[in-house]
PDB file of N, CA and C in Angstrom:
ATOM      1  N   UNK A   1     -25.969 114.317 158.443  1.00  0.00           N
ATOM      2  CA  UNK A   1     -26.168 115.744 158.328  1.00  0.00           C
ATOM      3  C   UNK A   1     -24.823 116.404 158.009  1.00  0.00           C
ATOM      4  N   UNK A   2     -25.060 117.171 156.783  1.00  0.00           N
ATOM      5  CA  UNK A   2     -23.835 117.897 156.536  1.00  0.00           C
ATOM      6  C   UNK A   2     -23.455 119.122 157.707  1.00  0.00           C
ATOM      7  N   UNK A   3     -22.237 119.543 157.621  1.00  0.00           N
ATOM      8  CA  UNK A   3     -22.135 120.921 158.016  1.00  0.00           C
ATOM      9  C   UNK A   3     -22.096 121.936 157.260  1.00  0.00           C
ATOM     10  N   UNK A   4     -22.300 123.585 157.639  1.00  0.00           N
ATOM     11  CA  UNK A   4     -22.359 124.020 156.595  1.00  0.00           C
ATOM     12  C   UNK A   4     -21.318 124.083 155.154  1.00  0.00           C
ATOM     13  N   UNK A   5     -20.033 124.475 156.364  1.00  0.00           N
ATOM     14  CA  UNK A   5     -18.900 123.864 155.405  1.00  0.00           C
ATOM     15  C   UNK A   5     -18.838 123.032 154.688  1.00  0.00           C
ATOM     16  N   UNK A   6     -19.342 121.820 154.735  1.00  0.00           N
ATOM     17  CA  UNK A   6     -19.245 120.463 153.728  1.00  0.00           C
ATOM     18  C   UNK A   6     -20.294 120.782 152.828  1.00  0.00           C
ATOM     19  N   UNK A   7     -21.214 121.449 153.282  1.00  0.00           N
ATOM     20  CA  UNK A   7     -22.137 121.682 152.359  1.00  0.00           C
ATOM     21  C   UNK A   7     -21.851 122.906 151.453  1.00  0.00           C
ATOM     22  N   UNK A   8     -21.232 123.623 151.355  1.00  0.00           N
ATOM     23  CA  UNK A   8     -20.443 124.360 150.395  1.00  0.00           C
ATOM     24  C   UNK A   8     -19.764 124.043 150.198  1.00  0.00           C
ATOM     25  N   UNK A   9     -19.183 123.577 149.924  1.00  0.00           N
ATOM     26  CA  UNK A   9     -18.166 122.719 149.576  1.00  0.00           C
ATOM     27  C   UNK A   9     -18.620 121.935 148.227  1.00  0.00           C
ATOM     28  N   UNK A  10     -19.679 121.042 148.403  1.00  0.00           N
ATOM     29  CA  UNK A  10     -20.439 120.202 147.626  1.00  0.00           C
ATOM     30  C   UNK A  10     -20.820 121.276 146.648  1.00  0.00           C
ATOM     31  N   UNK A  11     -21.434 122.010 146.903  1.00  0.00           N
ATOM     32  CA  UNK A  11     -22.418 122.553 146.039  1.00  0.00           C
ATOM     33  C   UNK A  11     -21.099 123.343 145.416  1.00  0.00           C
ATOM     34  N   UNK A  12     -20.222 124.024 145.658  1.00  0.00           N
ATOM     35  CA  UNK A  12     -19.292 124.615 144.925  1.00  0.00           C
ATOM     36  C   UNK A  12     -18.666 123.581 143.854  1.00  0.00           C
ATOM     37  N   UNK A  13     -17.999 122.388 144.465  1.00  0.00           N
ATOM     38  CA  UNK A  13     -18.001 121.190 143.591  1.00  0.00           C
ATOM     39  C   UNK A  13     -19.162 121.031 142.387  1.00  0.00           C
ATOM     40  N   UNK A  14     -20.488 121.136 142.525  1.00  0.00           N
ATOM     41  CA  UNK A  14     -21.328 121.008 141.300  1.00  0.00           C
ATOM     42  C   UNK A  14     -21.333 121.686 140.692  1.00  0.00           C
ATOM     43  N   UNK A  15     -21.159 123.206 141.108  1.00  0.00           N
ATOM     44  CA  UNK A  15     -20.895 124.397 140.404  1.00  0.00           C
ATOM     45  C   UNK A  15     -19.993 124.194 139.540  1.00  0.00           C
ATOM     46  N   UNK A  16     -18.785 123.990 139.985  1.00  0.00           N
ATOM     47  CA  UNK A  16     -17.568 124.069 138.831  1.00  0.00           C
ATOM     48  C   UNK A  16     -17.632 122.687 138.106  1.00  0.00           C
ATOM     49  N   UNK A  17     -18.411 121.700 138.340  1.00  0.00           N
ATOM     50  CA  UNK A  17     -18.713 120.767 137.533  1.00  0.00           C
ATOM     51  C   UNK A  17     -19.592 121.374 136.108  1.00  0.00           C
ATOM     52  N   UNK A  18     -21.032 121.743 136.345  1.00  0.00           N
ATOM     53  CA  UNK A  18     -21.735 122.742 135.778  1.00  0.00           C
ATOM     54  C   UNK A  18     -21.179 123.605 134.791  1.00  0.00           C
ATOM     55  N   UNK A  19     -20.218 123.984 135.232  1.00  0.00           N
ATOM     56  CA  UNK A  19     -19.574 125.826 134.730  1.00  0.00           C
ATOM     57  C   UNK A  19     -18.304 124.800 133.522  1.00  0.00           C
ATOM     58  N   UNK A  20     -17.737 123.717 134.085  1.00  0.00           N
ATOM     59  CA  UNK A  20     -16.986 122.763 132.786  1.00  0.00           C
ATOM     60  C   UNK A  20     -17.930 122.332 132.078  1.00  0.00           C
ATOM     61  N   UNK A  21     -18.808 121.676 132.230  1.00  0.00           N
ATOM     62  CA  UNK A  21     -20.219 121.064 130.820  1.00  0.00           C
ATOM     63  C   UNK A  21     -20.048 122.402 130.018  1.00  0.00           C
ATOM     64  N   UNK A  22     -20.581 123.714 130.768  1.00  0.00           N
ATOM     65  CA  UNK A  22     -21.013 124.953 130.164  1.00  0.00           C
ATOM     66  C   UNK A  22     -19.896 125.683 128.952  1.00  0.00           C
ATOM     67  N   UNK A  23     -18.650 125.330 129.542  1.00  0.00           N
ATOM     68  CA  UNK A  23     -17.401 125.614 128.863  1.00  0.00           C
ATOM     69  C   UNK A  23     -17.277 124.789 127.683  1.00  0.00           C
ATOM     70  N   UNK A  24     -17.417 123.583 127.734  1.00  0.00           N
ATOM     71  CA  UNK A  24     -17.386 122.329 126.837  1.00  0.00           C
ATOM     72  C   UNK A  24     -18.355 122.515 125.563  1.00  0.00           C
ATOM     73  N   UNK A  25     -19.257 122.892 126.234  1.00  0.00           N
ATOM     74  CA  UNK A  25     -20.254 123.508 125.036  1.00  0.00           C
ATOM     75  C   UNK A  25     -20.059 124.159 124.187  1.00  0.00           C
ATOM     76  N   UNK A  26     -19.678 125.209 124.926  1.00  0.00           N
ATOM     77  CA  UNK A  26     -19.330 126.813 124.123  1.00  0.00           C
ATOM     78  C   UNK A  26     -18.080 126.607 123.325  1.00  0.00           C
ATOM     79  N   UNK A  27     -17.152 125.794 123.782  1.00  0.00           N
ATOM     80  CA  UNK A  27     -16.136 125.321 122.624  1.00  0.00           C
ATOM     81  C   UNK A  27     -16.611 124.640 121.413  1.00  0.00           C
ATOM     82  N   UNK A  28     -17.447 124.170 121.771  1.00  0.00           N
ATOM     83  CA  UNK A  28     -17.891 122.930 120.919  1.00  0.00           C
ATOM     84  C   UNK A  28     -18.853 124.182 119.444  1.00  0.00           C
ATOM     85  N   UNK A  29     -19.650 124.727 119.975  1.00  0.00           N
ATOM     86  CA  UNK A  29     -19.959 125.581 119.450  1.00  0.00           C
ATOM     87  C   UNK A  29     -19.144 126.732 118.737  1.00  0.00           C
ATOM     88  N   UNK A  30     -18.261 126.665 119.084  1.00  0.00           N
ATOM     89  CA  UNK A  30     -17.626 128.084 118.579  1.00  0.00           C
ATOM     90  C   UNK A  30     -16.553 127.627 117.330  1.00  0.00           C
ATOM     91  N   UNK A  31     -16.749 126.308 117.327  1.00  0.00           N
ATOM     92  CA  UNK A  31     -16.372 125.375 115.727  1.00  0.00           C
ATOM     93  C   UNK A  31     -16.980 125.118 115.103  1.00  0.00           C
ATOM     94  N   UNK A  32     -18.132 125.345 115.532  1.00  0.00           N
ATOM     95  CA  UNK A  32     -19.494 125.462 114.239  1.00  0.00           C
ATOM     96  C   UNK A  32     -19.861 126.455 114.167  1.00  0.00           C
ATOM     97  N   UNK A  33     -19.774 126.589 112.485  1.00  0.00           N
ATOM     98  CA  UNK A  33     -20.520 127.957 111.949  1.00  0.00           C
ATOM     99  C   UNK A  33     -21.901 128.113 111.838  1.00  0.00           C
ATOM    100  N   UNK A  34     -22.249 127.174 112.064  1.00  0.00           N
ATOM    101  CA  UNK A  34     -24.035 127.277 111.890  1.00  0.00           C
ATOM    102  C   UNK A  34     -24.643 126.966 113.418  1.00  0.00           C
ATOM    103  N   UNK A  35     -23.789 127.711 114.290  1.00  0.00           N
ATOM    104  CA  UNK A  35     -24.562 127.291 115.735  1.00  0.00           C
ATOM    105  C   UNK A  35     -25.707 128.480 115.575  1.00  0.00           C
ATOM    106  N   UNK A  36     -26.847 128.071 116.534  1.00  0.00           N
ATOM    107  CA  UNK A  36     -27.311 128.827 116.982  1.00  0.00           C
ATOM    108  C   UNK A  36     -27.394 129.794 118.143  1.00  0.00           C
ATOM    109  N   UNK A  37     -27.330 131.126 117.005  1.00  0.00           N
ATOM    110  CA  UNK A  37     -26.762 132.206 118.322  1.00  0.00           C
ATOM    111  C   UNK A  37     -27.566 132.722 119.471  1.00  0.00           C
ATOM    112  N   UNK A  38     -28.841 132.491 119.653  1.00  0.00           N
ATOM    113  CA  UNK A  38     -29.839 132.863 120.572  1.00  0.00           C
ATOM    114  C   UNK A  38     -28.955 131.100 121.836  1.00  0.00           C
ATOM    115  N   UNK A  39     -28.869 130.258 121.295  1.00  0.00           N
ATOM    116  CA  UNK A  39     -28.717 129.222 122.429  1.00  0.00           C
ATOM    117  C   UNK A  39     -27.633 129.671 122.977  1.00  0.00           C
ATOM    118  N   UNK A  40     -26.243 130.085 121.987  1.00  0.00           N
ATOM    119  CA  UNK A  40     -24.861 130.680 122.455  1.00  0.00           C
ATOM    120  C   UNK A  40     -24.929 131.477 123.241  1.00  0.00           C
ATOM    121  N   UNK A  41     -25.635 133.027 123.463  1.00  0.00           N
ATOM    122  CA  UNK A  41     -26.103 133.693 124.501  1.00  0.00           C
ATOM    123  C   UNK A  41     -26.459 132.714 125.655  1.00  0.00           C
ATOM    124  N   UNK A  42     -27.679 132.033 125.521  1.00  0.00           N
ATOM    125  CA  UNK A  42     -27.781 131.354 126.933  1.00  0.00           C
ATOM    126  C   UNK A  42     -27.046 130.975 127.582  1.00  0.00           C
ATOM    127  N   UNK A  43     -26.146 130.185 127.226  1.00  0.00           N
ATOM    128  CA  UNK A  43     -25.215 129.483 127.605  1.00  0.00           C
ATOM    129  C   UNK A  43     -24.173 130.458 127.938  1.00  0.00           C
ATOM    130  N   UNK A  44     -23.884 131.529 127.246  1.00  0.00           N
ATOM    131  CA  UNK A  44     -23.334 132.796 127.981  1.00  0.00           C
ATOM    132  C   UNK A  44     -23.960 133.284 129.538  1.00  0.00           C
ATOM    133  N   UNK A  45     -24.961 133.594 129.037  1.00  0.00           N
ATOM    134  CA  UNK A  45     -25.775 134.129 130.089  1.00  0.00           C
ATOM    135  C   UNK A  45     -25.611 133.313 131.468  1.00  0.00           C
ATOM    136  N   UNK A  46     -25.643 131.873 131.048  1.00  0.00           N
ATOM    137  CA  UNK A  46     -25.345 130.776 131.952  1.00  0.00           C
ATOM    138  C   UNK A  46     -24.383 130.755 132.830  1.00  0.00           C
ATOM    139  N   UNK A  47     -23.525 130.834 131.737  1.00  0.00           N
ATOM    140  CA  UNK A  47     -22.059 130.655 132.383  1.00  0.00           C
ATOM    141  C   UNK A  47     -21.826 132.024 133.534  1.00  0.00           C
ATOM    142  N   UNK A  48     -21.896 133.199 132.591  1.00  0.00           N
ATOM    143  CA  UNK A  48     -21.665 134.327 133.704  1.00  0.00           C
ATOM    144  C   UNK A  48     -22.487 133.638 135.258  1.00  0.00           C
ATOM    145  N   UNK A  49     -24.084 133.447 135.238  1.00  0.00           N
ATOM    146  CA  UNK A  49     -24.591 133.301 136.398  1.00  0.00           C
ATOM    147  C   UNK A  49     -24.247 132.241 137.585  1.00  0.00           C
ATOM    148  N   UNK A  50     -23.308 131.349 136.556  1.00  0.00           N
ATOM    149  CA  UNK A  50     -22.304 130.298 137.801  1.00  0.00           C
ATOM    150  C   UNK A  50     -21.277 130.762 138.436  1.00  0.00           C
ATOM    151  N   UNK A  51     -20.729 131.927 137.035  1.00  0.00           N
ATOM    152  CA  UNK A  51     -19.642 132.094 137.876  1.00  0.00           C
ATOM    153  C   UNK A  51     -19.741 133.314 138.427  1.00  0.00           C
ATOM    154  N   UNK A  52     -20.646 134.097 139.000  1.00  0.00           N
ATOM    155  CA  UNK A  52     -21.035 135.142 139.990  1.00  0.00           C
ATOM    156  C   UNK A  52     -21.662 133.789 141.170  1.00  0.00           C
ATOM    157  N   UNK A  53     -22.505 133.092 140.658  1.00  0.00           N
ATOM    158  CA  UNK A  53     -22.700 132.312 142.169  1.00  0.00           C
ATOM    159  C   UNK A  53     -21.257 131.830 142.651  1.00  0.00           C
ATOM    160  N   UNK A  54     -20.467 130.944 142.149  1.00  0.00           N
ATOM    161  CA  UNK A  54     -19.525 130.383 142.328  1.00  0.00           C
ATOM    162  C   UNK A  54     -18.645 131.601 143.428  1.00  0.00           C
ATOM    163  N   UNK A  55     -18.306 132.250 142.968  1.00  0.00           N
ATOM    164  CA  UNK A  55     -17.757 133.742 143.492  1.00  0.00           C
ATOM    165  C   UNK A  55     -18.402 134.048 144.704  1.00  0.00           C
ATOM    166  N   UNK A  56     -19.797 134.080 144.762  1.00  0.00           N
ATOM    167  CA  UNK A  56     -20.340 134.534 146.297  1.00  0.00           C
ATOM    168  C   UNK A  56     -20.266 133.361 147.550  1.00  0.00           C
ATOM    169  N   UNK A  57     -20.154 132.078 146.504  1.00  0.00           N
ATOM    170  CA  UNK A  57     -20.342 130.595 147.356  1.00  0.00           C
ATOM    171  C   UNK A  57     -18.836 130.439 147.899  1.00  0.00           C
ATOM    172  N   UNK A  58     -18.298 130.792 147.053  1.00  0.00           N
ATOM    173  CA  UNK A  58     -16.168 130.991 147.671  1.00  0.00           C
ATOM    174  C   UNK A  58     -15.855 131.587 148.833  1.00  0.00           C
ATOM    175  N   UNK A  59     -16.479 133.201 148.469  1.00  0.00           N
ATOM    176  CA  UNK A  59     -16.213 133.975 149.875  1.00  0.00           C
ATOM    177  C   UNK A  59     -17.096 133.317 150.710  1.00  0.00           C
ATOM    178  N   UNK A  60     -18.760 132.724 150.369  1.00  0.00           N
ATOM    179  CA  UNK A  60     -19.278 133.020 151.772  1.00  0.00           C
ATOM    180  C   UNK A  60     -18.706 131.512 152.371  1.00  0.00           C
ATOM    181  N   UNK A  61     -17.664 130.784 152.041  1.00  0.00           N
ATOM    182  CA  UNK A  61     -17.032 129.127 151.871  1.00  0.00           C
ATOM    183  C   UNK A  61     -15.810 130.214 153.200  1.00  0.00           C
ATOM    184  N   UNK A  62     -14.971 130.627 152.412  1.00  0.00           N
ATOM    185  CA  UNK A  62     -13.980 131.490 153.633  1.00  0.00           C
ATOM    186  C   UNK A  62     -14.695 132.026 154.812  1.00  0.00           C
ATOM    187  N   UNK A  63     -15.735 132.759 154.441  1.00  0.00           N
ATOM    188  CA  UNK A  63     -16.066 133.534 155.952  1.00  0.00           C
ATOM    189  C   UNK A  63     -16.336 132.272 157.041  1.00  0.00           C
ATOM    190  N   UNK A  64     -16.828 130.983 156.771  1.00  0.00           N
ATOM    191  CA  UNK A  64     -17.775 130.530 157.165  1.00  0.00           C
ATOM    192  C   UNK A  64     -16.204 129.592 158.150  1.00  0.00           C
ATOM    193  N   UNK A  65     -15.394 129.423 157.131  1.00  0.00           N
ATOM    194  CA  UNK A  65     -13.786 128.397 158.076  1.00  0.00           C
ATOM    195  C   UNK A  65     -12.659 129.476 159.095  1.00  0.00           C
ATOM    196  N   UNK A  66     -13.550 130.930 158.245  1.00  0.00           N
ATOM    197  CA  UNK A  66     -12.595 131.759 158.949  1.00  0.00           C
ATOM    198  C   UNK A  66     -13.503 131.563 160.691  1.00  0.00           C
ATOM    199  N   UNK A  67     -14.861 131.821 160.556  1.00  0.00           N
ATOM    200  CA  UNK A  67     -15.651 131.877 161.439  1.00  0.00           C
ATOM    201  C   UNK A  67     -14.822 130.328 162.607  1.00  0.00           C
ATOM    202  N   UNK A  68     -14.659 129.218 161.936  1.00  0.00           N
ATOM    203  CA  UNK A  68     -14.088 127.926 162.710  1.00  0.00           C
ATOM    204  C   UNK A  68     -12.765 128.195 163.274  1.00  0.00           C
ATOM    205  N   UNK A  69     -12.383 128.403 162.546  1.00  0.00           N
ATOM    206  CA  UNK A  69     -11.020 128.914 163.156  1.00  0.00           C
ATOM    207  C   UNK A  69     -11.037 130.460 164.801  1.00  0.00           C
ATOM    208  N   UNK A  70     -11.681 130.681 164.182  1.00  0.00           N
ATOM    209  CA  UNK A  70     -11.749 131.870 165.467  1.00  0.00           C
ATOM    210  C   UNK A  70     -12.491 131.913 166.956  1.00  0.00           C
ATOM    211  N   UNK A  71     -13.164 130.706 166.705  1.00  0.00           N
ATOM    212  CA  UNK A  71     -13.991 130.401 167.564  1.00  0.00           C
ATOM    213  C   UNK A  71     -13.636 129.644 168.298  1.00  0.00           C
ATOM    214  N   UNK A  72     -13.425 129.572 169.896  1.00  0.00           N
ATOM    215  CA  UNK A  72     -12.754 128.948 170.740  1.00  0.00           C
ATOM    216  C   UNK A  72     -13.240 127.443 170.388  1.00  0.00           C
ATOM    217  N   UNK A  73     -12.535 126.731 170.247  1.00  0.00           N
ATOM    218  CA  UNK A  73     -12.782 125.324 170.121  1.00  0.00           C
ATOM    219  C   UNK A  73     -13.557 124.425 171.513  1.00  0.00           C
ATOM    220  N   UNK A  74     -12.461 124.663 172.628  1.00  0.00           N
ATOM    221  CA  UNK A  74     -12.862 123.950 173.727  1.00  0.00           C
ATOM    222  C   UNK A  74     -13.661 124.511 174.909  1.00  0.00           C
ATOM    223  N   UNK A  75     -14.458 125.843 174.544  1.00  0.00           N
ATOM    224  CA  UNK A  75     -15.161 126.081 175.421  1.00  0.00           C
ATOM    225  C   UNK A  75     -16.413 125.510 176.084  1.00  0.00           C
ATOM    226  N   UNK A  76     -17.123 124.601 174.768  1.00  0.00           N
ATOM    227  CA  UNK A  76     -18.497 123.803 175.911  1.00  0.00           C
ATOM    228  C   UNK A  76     -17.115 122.590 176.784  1.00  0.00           C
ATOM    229  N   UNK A  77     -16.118 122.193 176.062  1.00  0.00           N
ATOM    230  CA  UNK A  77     -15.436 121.018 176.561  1.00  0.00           C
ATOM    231  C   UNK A  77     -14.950 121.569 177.980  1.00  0.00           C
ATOM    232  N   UNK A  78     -14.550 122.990 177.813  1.00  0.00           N
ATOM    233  CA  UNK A  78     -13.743 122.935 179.389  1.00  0.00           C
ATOM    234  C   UNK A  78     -15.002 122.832 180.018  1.00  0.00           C
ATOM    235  N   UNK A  79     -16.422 123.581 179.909  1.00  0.00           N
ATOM    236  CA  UNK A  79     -17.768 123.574 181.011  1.00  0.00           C
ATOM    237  C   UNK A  79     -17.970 122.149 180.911  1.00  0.00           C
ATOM    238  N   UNK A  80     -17.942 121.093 179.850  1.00  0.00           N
ATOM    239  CA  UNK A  80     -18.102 119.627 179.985  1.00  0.00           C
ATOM    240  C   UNK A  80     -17.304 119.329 180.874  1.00  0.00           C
ATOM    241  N   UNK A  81     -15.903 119.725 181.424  1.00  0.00           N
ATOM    242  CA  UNK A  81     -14.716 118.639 182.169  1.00  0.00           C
ATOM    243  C   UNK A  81     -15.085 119.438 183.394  1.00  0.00           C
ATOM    244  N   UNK A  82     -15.339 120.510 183.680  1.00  0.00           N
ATOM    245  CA  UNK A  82     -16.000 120.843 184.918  1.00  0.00           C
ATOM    246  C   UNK A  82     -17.212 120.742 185.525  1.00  0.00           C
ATOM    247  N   UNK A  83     -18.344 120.317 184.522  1.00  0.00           N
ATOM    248  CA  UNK A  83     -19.249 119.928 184.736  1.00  0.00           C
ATOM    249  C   UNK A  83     -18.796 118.335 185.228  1.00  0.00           C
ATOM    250  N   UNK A  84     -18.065 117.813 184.825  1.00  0.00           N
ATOM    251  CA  UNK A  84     -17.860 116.535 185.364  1.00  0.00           C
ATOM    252  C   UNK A  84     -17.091 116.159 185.991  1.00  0.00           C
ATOM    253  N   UNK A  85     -16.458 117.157 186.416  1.00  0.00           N
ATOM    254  CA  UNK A  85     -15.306 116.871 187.717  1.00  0.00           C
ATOM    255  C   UNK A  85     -16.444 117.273 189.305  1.00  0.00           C
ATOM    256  N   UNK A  86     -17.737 118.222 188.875  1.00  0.00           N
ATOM    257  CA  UNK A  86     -18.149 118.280 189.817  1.00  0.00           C
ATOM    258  C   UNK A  86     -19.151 117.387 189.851  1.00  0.00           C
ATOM    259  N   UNK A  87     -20.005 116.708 189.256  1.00  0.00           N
ATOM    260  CA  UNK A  87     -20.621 115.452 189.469  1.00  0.00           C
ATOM    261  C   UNK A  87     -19.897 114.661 190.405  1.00  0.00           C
ATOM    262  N   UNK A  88     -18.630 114.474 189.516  1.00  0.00           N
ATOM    263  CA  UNK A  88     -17.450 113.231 189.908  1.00  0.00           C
ATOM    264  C   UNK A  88     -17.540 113.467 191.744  1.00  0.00           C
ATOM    265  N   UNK A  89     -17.296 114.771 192.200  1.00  0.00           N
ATOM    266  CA  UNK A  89     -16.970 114.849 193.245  1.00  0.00           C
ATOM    267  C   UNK A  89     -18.102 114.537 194.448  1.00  0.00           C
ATOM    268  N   UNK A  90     -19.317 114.889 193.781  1.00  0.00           N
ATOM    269  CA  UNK A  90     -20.914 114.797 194.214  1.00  0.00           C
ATOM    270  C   UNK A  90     -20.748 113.446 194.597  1.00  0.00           C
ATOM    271  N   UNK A  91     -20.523 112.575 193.458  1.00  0.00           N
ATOM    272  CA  UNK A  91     -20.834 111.056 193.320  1.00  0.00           C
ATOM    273  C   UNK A  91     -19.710 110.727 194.641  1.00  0.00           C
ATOM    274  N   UNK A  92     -18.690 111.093 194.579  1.00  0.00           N
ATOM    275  CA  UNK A  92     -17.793 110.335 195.216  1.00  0.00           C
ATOM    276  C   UNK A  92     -17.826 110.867 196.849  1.00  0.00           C
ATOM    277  N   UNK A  93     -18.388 112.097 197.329  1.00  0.00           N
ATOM    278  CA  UNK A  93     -18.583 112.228 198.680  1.00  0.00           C
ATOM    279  C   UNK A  93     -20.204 111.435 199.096  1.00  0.00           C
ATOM    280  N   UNK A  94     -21.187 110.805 198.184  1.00  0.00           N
ATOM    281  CA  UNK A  94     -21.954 110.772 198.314  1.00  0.00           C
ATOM    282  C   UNK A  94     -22.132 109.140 198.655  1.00  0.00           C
ATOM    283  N   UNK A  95     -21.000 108.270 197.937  1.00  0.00           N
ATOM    284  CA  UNK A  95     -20.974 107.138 198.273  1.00  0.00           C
ATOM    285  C   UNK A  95     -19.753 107.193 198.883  1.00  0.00           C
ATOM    286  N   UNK A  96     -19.235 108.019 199.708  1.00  0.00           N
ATOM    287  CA  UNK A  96     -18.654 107.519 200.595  1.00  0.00           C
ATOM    288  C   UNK A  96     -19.167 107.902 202.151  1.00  0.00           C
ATOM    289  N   UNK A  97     -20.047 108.634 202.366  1.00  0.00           N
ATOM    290  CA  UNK A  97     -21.010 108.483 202.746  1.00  0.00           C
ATOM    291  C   UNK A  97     -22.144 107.729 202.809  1.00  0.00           C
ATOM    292  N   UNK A  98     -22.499 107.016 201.689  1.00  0.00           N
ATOM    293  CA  UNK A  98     -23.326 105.315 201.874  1.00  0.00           C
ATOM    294  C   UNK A  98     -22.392 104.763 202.123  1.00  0.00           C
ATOM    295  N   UNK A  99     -21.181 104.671 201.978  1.00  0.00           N
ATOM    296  CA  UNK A  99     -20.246 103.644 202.511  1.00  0.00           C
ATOM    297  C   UNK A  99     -19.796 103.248 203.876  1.00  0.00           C
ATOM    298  N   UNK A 100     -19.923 104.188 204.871  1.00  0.00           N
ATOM    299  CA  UNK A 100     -19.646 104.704 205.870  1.00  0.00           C
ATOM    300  C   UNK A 100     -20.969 104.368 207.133  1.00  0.00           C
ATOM    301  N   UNK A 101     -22.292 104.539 206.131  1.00  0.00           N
ATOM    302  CA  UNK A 101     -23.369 104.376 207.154  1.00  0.00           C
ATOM    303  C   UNK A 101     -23.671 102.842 207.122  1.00  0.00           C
ATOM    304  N   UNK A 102     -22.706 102.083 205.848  1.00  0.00           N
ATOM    305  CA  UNK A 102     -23.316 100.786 205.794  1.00  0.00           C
ATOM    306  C   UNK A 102     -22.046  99.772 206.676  1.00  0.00           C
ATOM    307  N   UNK A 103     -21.019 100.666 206.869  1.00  0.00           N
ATOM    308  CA  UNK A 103     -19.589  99.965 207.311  1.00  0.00           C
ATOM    309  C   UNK A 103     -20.312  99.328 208.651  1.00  0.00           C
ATOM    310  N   UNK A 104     -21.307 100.211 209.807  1.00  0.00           N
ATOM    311  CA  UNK A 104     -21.764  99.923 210.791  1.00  0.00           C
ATOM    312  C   UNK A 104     -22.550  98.618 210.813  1.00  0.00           C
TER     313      UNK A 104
END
């Protein structure tokens, strides 16, 4: 399972994979005089719509590490090490107490 981060990540990666084919094209085209200009639009049209996604997938890529960064890291961990220091202590008055009734 990805996280979301990795998973934008990826998909931004295909994007700008995508948005180079799209570029490659349009060069390729724009040395031929007999392209067709209804496909040239598309591929315009194209390109703009990657790179407005690309653009919203960036920022919402920052908000999402800014969000990691700000967020206390070790807070279930400190309730984990206190959750288990008080087990620990449960366990350990509890057999020493079976220990004690069996010493007899």
């Amino acid at each position: 399972m990805y996280t979301k981060i990795e998973s934008l990540e990826r998909d931004i990666e295909r994007l700008k994979n995508s948005l180079n084919e799209i570029e490659c094209k349009l060069r390729a085209m724009d040395n031929d005089a007999n392209c067709d200009h209804g496909l040239l639009k598309n591929y315009i049209k194209e390109k703009n719509e990657i790179m407005s996604l690309l653009d919203s997938m960036s920022k919402q890529l920052e908000e999402e590490e800014h969000k990691c960064k700000s967020k206390p890291r070790d807070h279930h961990d400190n309730a984990s090490k206190e959750e288990y220091e008080r087990r620990n202590r449960m366990y350990s008055s509890v057999r020493s107490s079976y220990l004690k009734l069996n010493d007899n």
